[in-house]
Protein backbone atom coordinates (compact mmCIF):
# COMPACT_ATOMS: atom_id res chain seq x y z
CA UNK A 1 -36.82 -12.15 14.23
CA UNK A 2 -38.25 -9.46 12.10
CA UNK A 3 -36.74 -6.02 11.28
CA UNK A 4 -36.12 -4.66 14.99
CA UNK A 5 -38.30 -1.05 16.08
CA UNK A 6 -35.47 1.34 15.39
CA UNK A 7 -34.62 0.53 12.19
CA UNK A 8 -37.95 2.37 10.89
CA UNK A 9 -37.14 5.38 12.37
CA UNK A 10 -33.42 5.73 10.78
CA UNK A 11 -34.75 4.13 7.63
CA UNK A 12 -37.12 6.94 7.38
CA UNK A 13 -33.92 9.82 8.38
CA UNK A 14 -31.68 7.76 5.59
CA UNK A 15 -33.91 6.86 2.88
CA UNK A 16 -32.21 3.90 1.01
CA UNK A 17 -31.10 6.44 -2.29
CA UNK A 18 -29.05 8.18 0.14
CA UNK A 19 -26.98 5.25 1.76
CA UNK A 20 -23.14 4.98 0.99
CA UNK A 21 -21.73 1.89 -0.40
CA UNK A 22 -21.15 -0.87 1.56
CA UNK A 23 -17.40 -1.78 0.04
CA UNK A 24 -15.65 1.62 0.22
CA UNK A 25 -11.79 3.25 -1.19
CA UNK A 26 -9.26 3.20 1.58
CA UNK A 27 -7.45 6.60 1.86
CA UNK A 28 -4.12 7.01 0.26
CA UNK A 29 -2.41 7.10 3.63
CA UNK A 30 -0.13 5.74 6.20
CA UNK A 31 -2.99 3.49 8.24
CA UNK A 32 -3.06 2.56 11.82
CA UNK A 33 -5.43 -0.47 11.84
CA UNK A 34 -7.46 -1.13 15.28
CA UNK A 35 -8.58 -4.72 16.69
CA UNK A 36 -11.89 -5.77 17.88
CA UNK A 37 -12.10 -3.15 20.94
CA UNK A 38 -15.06 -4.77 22.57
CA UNK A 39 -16.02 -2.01 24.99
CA UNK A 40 -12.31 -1.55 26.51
CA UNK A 41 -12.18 2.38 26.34
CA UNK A 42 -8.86 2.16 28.32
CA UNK A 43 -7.22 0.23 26.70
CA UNK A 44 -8.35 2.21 23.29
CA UNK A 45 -7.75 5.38 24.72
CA UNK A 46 -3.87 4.02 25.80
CA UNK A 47 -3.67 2.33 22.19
CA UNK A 48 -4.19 5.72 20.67
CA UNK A 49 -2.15 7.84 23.20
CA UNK A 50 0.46 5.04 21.74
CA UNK A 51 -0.01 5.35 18.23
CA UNK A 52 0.66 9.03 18.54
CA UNK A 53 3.75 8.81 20.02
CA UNK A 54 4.91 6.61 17.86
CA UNK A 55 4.84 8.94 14.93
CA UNK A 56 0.98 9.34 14.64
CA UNK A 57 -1.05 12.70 13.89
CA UNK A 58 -3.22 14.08 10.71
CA UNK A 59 -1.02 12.38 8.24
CA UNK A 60 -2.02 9.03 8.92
CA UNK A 61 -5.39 7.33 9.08
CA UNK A 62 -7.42 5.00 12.11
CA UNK A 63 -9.09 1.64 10.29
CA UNK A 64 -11.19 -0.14 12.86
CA UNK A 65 -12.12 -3.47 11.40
CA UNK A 66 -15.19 -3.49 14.06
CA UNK A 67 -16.55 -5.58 16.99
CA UNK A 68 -16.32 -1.99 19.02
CA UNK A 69 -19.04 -3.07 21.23
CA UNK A 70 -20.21 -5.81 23.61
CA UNK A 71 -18.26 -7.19 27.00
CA UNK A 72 -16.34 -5.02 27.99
CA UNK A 73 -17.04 -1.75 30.78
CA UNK A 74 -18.07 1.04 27.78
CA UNK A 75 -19.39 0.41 24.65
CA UNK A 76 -20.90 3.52 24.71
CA UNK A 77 -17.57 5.46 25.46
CA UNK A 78 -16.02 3.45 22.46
CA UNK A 79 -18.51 4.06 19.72
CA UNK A 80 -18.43 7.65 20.95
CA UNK A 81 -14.74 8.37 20.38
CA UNK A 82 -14.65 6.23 17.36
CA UNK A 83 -17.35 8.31 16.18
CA UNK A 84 -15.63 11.57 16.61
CA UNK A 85 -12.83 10.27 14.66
CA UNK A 86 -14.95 9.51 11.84
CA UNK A 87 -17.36 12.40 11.59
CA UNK A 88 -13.56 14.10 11.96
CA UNK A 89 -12.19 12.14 8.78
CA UNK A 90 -9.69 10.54 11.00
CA UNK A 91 -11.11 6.85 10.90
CA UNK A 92 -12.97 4.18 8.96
CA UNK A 93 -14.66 2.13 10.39
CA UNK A 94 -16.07 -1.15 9.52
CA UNK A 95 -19.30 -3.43 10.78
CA UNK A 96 -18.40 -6.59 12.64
CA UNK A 97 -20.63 -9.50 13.75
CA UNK A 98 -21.25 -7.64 17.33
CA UNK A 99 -22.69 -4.12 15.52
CA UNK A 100 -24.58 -6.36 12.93
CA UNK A 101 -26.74 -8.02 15.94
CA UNK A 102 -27.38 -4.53 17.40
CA UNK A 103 -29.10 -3.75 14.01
CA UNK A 104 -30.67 -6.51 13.50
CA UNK A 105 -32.05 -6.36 17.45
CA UNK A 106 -30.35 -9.60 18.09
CA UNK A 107 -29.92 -10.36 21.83
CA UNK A 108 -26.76 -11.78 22.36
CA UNK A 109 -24.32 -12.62 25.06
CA UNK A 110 -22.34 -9.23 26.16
CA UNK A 111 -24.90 -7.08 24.82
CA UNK A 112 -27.35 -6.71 27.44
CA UNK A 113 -26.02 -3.00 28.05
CA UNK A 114 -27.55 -1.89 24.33
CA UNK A 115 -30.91 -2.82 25.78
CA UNK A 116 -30.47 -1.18 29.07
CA UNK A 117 -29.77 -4.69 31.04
CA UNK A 118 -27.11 -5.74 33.74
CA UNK A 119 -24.82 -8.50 32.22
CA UNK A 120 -23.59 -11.62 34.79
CA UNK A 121 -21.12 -14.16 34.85
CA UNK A 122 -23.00 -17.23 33.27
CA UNK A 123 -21.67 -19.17 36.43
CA UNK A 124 -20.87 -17.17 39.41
CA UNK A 125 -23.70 -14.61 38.60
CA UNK A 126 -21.56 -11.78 39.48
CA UNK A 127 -22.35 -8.39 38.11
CA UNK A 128 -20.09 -7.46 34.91
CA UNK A 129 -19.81 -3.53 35.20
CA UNK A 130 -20.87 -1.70 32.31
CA UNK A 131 -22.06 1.36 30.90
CA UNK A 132 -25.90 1.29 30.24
CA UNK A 133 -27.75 2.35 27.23
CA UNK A 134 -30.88 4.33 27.10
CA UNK A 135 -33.42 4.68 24.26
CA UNK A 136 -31.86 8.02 23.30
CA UNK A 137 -28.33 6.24 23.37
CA UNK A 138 -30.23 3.22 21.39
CA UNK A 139 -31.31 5.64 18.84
CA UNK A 140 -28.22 7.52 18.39
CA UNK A 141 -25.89 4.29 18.05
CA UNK A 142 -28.38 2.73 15.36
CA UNK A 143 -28.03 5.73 13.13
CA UNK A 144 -24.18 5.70 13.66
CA UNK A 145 -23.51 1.81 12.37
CA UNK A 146 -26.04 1.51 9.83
CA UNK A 147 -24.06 3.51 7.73
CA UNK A 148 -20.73 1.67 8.27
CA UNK A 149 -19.21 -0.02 5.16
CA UNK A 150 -18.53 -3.64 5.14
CA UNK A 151 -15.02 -3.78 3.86
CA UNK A 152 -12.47 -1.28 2.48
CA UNK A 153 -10.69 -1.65 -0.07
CA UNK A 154 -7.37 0.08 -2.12
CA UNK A 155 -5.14 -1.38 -5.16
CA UNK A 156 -2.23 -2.39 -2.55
CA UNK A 157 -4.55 -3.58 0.82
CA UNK A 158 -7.51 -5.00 2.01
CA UNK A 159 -9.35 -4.60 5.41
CA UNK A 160 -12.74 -6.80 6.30
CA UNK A 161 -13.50 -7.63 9.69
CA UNK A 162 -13.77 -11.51 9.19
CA UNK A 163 -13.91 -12.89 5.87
CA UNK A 164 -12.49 -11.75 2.43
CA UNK A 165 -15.13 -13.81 0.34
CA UNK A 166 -14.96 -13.25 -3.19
CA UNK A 167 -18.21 -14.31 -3.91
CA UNK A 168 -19.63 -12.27 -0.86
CA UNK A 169 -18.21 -9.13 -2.45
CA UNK A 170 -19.02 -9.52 -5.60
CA UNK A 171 -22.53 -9.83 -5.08
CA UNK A 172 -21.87 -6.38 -3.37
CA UNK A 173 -20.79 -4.42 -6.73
CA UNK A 174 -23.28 -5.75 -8.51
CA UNK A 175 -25.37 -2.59 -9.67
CA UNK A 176 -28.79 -4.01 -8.03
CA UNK A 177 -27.24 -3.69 -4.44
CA UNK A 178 -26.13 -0.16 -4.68
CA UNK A 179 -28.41 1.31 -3.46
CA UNK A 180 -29.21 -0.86 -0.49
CA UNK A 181 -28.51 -0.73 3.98
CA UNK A 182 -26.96 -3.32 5.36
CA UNK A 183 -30.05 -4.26 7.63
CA UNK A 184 -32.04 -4.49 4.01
CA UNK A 185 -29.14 -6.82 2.40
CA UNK A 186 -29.55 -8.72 5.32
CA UNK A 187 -32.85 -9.78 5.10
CA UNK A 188 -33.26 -9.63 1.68
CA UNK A 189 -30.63 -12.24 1.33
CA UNK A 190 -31.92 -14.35 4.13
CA UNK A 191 -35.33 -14.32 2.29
CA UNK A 192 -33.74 -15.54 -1.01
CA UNK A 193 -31.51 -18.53 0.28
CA UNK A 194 -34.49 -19.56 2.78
CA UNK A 195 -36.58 -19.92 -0.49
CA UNK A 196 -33.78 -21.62 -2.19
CA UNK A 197 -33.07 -24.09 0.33
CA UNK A 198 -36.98 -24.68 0.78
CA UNK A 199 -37.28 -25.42 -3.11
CA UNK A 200 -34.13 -27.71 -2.65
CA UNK A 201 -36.27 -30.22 -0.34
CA UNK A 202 -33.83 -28.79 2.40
CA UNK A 203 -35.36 -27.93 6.28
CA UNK A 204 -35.63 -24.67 6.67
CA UNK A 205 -34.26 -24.73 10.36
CA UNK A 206 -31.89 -27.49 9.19
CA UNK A 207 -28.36 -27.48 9.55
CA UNK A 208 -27.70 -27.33 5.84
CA UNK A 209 -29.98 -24.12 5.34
CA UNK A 210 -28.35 -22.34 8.47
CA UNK A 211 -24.85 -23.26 7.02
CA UNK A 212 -26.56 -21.87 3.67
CA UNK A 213 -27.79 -18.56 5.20
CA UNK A 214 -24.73 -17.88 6.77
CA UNK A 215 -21.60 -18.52 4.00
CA UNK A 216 -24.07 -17.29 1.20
CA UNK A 217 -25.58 -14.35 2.74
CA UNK A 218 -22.46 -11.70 1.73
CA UNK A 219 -23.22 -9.66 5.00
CA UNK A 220 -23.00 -12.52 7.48
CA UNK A 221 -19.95 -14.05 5.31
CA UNK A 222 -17.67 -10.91 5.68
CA UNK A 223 -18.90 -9.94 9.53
CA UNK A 224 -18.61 -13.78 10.80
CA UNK A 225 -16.79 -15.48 8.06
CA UNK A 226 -17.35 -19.10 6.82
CA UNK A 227 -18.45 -22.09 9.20
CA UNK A 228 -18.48 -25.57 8.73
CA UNK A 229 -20.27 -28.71 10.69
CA UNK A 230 -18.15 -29.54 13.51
CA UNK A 231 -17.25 -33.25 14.37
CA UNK A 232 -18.61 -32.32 18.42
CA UNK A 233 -20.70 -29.91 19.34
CA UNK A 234 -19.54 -26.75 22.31
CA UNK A 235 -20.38 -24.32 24.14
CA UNK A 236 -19.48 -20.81 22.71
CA UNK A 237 -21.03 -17.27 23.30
CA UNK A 238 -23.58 -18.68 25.83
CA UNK A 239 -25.02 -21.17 22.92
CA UNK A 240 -24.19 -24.63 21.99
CA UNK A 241 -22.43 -24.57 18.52
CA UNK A 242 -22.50 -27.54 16.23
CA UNK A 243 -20.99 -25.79 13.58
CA UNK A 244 -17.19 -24.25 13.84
CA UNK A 245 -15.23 -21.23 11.68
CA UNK A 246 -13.43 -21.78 8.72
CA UNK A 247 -9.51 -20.69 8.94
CA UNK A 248 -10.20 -18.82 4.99
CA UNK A 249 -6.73 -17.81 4.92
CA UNK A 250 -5.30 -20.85 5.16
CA UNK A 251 -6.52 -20.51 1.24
CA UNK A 252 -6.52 -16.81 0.67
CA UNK A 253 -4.31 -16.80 -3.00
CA UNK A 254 -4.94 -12.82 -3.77
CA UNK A 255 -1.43 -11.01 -4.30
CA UNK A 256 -3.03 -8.09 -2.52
CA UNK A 257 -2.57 -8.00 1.79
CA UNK A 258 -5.58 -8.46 3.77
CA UNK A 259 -6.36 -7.26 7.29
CA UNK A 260 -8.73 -8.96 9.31
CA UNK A 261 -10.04 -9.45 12.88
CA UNK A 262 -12.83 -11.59 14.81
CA UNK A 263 -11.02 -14.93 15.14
CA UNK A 264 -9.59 -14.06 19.30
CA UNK A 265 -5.36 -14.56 18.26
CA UNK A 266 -3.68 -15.03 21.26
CA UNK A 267 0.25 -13.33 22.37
CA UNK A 268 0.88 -17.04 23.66
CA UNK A 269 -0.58 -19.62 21.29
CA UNK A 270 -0.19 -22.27 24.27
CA UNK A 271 -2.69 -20.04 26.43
CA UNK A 272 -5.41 -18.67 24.22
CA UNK A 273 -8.47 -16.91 25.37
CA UNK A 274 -10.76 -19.08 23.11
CA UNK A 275 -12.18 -21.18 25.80
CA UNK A 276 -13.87 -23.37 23.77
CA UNK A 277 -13.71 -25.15 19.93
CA UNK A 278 -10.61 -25.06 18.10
CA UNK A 279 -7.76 -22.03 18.51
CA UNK A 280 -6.93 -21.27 14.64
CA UNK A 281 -3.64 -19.84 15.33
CA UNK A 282 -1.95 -22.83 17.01
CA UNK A 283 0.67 -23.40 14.60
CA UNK A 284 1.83 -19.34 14.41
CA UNK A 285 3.45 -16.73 16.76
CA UNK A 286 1.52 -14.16 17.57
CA UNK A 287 3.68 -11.47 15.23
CA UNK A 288 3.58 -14.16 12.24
CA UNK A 289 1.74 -12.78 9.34
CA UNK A 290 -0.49 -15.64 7.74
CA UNK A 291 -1.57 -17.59 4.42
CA UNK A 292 -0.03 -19.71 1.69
CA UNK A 293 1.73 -15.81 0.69
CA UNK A 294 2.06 -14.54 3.96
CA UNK A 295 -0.13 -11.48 3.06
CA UNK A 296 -3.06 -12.14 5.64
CA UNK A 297 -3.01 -10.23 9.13
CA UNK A 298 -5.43 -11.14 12.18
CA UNK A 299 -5.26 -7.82 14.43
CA UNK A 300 -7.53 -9.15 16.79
CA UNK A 301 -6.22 -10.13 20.04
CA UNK A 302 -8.58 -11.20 22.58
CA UNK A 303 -8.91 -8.28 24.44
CA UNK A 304 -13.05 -8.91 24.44
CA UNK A 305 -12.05 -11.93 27.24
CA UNK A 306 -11.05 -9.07 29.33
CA UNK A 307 -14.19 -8.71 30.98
CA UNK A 308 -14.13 -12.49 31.91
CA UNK A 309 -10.39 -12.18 33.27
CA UNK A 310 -11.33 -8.97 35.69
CA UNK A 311 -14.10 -10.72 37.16
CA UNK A 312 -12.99 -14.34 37.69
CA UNK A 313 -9.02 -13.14 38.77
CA UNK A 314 -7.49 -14.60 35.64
CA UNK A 315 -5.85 -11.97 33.70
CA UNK A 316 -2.89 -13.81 33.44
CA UNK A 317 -3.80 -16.83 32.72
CA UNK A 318 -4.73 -15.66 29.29
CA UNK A 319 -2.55 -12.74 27.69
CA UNK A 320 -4.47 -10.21 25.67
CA UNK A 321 -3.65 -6.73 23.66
CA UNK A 322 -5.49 -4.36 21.95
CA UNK A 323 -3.33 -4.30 18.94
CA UNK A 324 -3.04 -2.23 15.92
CA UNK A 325 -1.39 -2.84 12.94
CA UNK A 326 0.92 -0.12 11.26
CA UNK A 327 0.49 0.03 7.57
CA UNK A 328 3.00 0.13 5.35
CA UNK A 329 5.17 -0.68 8.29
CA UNK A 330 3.89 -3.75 9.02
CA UNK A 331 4.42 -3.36 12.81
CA UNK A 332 2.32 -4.32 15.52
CA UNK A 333 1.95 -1.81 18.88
CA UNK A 334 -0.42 -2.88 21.48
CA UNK A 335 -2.47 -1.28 24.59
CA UNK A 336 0.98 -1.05 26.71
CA UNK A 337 3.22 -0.01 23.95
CA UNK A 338 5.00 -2.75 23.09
CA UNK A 339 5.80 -3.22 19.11
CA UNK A 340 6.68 -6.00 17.66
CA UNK A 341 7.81 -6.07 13.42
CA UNK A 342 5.26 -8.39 11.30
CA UNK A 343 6.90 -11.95 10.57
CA UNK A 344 7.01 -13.42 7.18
């Protein structure tokens, strides 16, 4: 798919001299680091009501590692608070996988409200509720995330919402992509490893060239992280996936912490929300940190199967939280206040 219809017209607003970096300084300040939201503005607006009673306020900082949109009832509420906050200087935000396909004008699964369209149960056909987008809304949202940073970054933490790739972010500080949008790294990339894998004898379309495009390309690496050929193929967003994510930390040997999100961690590792392909976190608590150091955090907690649980009645059947993660405390608080201290 080609560059989608609105990117021309924020292009032309943000010329490509004018766009902040893409890896950006985390402030020097207590941080209160947000989960994929997924469209829950409840459960946001609880998690915040939470955070500041718990000792919040202007002298700590909101990090949302992305994936604000998509599934659940109000994207557009979510983007719209989380963009107060930031115009406010009370919150970073990063791009995830779900804000990359919105500028890239990727139909997906859960994101039928961007393009004004009624989302349904893929089996029942029942109605999902959900706040609809218009082209104004379209317009405005675009100019909002294509200036969202990829990771952050300080001497003593690091926040990414899939993947800490070295190679993915150094390709980022290289002087020749300083000046460049995510939407133009995107394709750019995609152009050069296409042409690579072509030159390498490979298929284009080919398993091996889609594996390429996505590890190598540093903006699909960080916002969806590493995959690898799976063994059997599933069923996963609506597609059938042959290929299956790569557990990074498992590997991660940095001395600095790393915050992360994406990979739907489950409060009760014996009833996960991932309904289908492996569950990552099978072998940890929910509150464990993770890694060979036990530096590596997955705030992510499955609230974006929320959706899925109102409409077919099974809520409990599959515990979620919208969690944040209290830095330097290392605590966890979720959605109903709860607050659990970080294992190591």
């Amino acid at each position: 798919m080609g560059v989608p219809v609105f990117f021309f017209a924020y292009s032309r607003r943000y010329p490509a001299q004018s766009m902040p970096p893409l890896i950006r300084t985390l402030p020097d300040l207590p941080l209160d680091i947000v989960g994929d939201v997924h469209g829950e503005l409840g459960a946001l607006e609880a998690l915040l009501a939470h955070l500041e009673q718990s000792g919040g306020g202007e002298e700590r900082h909101l990090v949302f590692v992305g994936d604000l949109v998509d599934r659940g009832p109000d994207s557009l509420g979510v983007l719209g608070l989380v963009q107060d906050l930031v115009a406010a200087g009370k919150a970073s935000c990063l791009i995830g996988n779900h804000e990359l396909n919105l500028l890239l004008g990727k139909s997906r699964s859960g994101n039928e409200w961007f393009y004004g369209e009624i989302q349904t149960m893929h089996k029942s056909g029942e109605i999902l509720p959900q706040v609809l987008a218009n082209h104004a809304d379209r317009a405005e949202v675009l100019l909002f995330l294509q200036r969202l940073p990829l990771a952050l970054e300080s001497p003593a933490l690091r926040v990414v919402h899939a993947c800490w790739h070295e190679p993915a972010l150094a390709m980022l500080r290289a002087p020749s992509m300083a000046s460049l949008g995510v939407v133009e790294l995107f394709y750019q990339m995609e152009s050069v490893i296409t042409r690579e894998q072509v030159a390498a004898g490979k298929e284009p379309s080919g398993m091996t060239a889609n594996l390429a495009r996505q590890n190598d390309n540093p903006v699909t690496a960080l916002t969806s992280g590493l995959e690898r050929k799976t063994a059997e193929a599933f069923h996963a967003g609506g597609r059938l996936r042959h290929v299956e994510r790569v557990p990074w930390w498992e590997n991660y040997q940095a001395d600095v912490p790393v915050v992360f999100g994406h990979f739907w961690r489950s409060l009760d590792p014996t009833r996960p929300a991932v309904r289908n392909g492996p569950y990552l976190f099978a072998d940890h608590d929910f509150h464990d940190a993770l890694g060979p150091k036990r530096n590596a955090y997955c705030v992510d907690y499955s609230v974006g199967y929320r959706h899925i649980g109102r409409a077919a009645g099974t809520m409990a059947d599959r515990p979620t939280a919208l969690m944040a993660l209290r830095w330097p405390e290392r605590e966890l608080i979720d959605d109903d206040g709860n607050r659990w201290p970080i294992r190591h």
